[in-house]
Protein backbone atom coordinates (compact mmCIF):
# COMPACT_ATOMS: atom_id res chain seq x y z
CA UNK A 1 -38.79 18.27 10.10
CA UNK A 2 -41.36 16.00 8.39
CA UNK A 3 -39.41 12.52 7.54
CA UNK A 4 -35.79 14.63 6.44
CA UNK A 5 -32.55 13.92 7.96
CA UNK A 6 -32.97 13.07 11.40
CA UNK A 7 -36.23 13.13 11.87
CA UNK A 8 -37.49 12.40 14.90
CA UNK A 9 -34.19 12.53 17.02
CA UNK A 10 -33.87 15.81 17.39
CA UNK A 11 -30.63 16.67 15.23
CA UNK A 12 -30.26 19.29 12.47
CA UNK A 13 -29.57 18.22 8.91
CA UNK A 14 -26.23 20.30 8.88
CA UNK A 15 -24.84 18.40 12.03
CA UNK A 16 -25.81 15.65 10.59
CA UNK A 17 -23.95 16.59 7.58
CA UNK A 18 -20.35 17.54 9.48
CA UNK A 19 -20.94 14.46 11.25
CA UNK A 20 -21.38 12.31 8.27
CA UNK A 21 -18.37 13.80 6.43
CA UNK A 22 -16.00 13.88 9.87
CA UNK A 23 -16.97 10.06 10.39
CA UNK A 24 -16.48 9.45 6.37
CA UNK A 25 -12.56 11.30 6.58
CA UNK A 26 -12.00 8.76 9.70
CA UNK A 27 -12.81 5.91 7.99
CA UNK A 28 -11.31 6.57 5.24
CA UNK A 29 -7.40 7.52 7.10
CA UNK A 30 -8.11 3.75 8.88
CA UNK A 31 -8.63 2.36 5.53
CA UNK A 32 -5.39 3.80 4.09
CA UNK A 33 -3.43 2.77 7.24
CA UNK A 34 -4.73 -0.73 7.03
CA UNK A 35 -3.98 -0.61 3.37
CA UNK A 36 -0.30 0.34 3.83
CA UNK A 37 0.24 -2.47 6.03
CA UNK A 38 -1.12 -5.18 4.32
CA UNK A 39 1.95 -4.08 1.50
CA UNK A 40 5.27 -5.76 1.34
CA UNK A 41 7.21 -4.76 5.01
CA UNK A 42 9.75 -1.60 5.06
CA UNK A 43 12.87 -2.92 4.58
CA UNK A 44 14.89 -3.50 7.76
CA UNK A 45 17.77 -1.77 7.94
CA UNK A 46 20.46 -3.48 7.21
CA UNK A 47 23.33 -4.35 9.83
CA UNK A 48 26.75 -4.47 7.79
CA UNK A 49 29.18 -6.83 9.62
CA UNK A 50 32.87 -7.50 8.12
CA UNK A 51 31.38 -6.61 4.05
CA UNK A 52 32.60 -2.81 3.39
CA UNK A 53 35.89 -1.71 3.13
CA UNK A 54 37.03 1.71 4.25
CA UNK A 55 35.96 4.24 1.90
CA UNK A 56 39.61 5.50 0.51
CA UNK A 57 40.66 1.91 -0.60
CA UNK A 58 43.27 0.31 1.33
CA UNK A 59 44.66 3.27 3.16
CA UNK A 60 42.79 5.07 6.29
CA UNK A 61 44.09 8.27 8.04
CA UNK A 62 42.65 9.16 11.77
CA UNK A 63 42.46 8.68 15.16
CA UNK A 64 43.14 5.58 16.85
CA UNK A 65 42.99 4.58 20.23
CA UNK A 66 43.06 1.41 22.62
CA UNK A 67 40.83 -0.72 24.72
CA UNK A 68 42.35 -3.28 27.59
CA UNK A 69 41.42 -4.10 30.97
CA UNK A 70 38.12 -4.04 31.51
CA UNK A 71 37.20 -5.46 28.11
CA UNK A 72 40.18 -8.90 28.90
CA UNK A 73 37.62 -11.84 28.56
CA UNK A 74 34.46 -10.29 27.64
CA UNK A 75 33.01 -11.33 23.60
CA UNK A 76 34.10 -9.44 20.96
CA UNK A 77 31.85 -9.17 17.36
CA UNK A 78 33.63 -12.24 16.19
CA UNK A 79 32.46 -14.42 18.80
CA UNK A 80 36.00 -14.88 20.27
CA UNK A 81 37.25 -13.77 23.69
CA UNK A 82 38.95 -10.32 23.71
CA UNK A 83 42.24 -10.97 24.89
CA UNK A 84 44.45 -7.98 25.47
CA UNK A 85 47.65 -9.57 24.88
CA UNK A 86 46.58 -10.47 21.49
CA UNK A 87 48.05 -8.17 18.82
CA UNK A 88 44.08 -7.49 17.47
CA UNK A 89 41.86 -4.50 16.38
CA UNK A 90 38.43 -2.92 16.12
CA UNK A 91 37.60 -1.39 12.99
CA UNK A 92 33.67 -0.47 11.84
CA UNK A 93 33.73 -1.59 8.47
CA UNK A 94 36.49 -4.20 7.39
CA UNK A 95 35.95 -7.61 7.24
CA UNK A 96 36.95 -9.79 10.58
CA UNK A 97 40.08 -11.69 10.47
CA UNK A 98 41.35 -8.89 7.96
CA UNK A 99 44.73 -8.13 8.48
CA UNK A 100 46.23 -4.52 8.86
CA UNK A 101 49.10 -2.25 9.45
CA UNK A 102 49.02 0.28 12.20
CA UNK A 103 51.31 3.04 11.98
CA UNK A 104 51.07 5.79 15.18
CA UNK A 105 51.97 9.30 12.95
CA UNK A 106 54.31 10.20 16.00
CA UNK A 107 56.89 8.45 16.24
CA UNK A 108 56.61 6.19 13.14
CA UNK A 109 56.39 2.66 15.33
CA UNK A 110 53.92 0.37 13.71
CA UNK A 111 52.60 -2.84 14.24
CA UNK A 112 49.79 -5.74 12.19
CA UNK A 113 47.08 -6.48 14.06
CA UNK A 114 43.88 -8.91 13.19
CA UNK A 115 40.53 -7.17 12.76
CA UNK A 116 38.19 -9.20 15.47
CA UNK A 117 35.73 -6.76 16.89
CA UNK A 118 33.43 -3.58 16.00
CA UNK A 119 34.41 -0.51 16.92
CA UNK A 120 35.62 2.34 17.76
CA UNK A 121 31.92 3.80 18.77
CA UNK A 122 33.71 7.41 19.44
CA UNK A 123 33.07 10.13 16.25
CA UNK A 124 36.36 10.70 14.85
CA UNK A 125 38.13 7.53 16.19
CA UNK A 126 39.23 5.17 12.99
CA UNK A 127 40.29 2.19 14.81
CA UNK A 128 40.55 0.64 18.27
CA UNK A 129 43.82 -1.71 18.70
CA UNK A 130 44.42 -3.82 21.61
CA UNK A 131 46.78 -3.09 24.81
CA UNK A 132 49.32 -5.11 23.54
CA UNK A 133 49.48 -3.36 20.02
CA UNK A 134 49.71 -0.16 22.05
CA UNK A 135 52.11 -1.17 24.02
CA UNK A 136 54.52 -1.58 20.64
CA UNK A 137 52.73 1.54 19.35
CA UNK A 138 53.88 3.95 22.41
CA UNK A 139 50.39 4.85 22.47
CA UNK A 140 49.45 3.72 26.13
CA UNK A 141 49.81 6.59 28.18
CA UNK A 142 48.44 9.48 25.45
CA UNK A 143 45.54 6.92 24.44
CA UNK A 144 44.54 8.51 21.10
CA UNK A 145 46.65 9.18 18.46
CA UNK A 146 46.99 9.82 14.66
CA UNK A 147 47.43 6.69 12.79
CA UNK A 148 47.65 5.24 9.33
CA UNK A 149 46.00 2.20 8.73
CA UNK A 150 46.98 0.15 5.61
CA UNK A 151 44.60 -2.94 4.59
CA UNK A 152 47.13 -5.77 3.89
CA UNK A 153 46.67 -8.63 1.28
């Protein structure tokens, strides 16, 4: 090995070779990397608070259920107090302050409550109604029940 690759150190020209090619492939996936970040950021995801309405117009049918005690005083997604006297709601997608009818599909007793927090975080569960709106529901003591939920004007 007169003056070739390597000469003098003591390493084959095919090492050499791999090595150059395996170091070439490296630099090359830290140059796209780099490259992708330097684009325009992913877009964050986007958090939808009070915008969407629910997805059959006006009219929801599911489960609802109720929140109280522990929750009396603590914030709601509004910023205001949750008070469980209040005749109020959580729903996931409509709009605070949005007015709606609750209608328990037992016994036909319903009652219009003010949408002021997030919620229900339970699959299935359409809305979340305050102690006092169960109360006039008759929904207290079973805790989930089907409801109707009507979007009012």
């Amino acid at each position: 090995m007169e003056g070739g690759a390597g000469a003098g150190t003591g390493i084959r020209a095919g090492t050499l070779r791999r090595a150059t090619a395996a170091a070439s492939a490296v630099i090359a996936t830290v140059a796209a990397v780099a490259i992708a970040a330097c684009g325009p950021p992913a877009k964050a995801r986007e958090k939808r608070v009070g915008t969407a309405q629910p997805a059959s117009g006006k009219v929801q049918y599911g489960l609802g259920s109720w929140y109280g005690g522990r929750h009396h005083g603590g914030p709601t997604a509004s910023g205001e107090r949750y008070n469980r006297h209040a005749m109020t709601a959580a729903h996931r997608t409509l709009q605070m302050n949005t007015r709606v009818r609750v209608t328990n599909q037992r016994n036909g007793r319903s009652v219009i409550v003010r949408i002021n927090d997030r919620g229900p975080y339970v699959k299935g569960r359409i809305i979340d109604v305050s102690e006092a709106a169960a109360a006039q529901l008759w929904m207290k003591e079973a805790g989930i029940v089907p409801v109707k939920v009507e979007r009012l004007p």
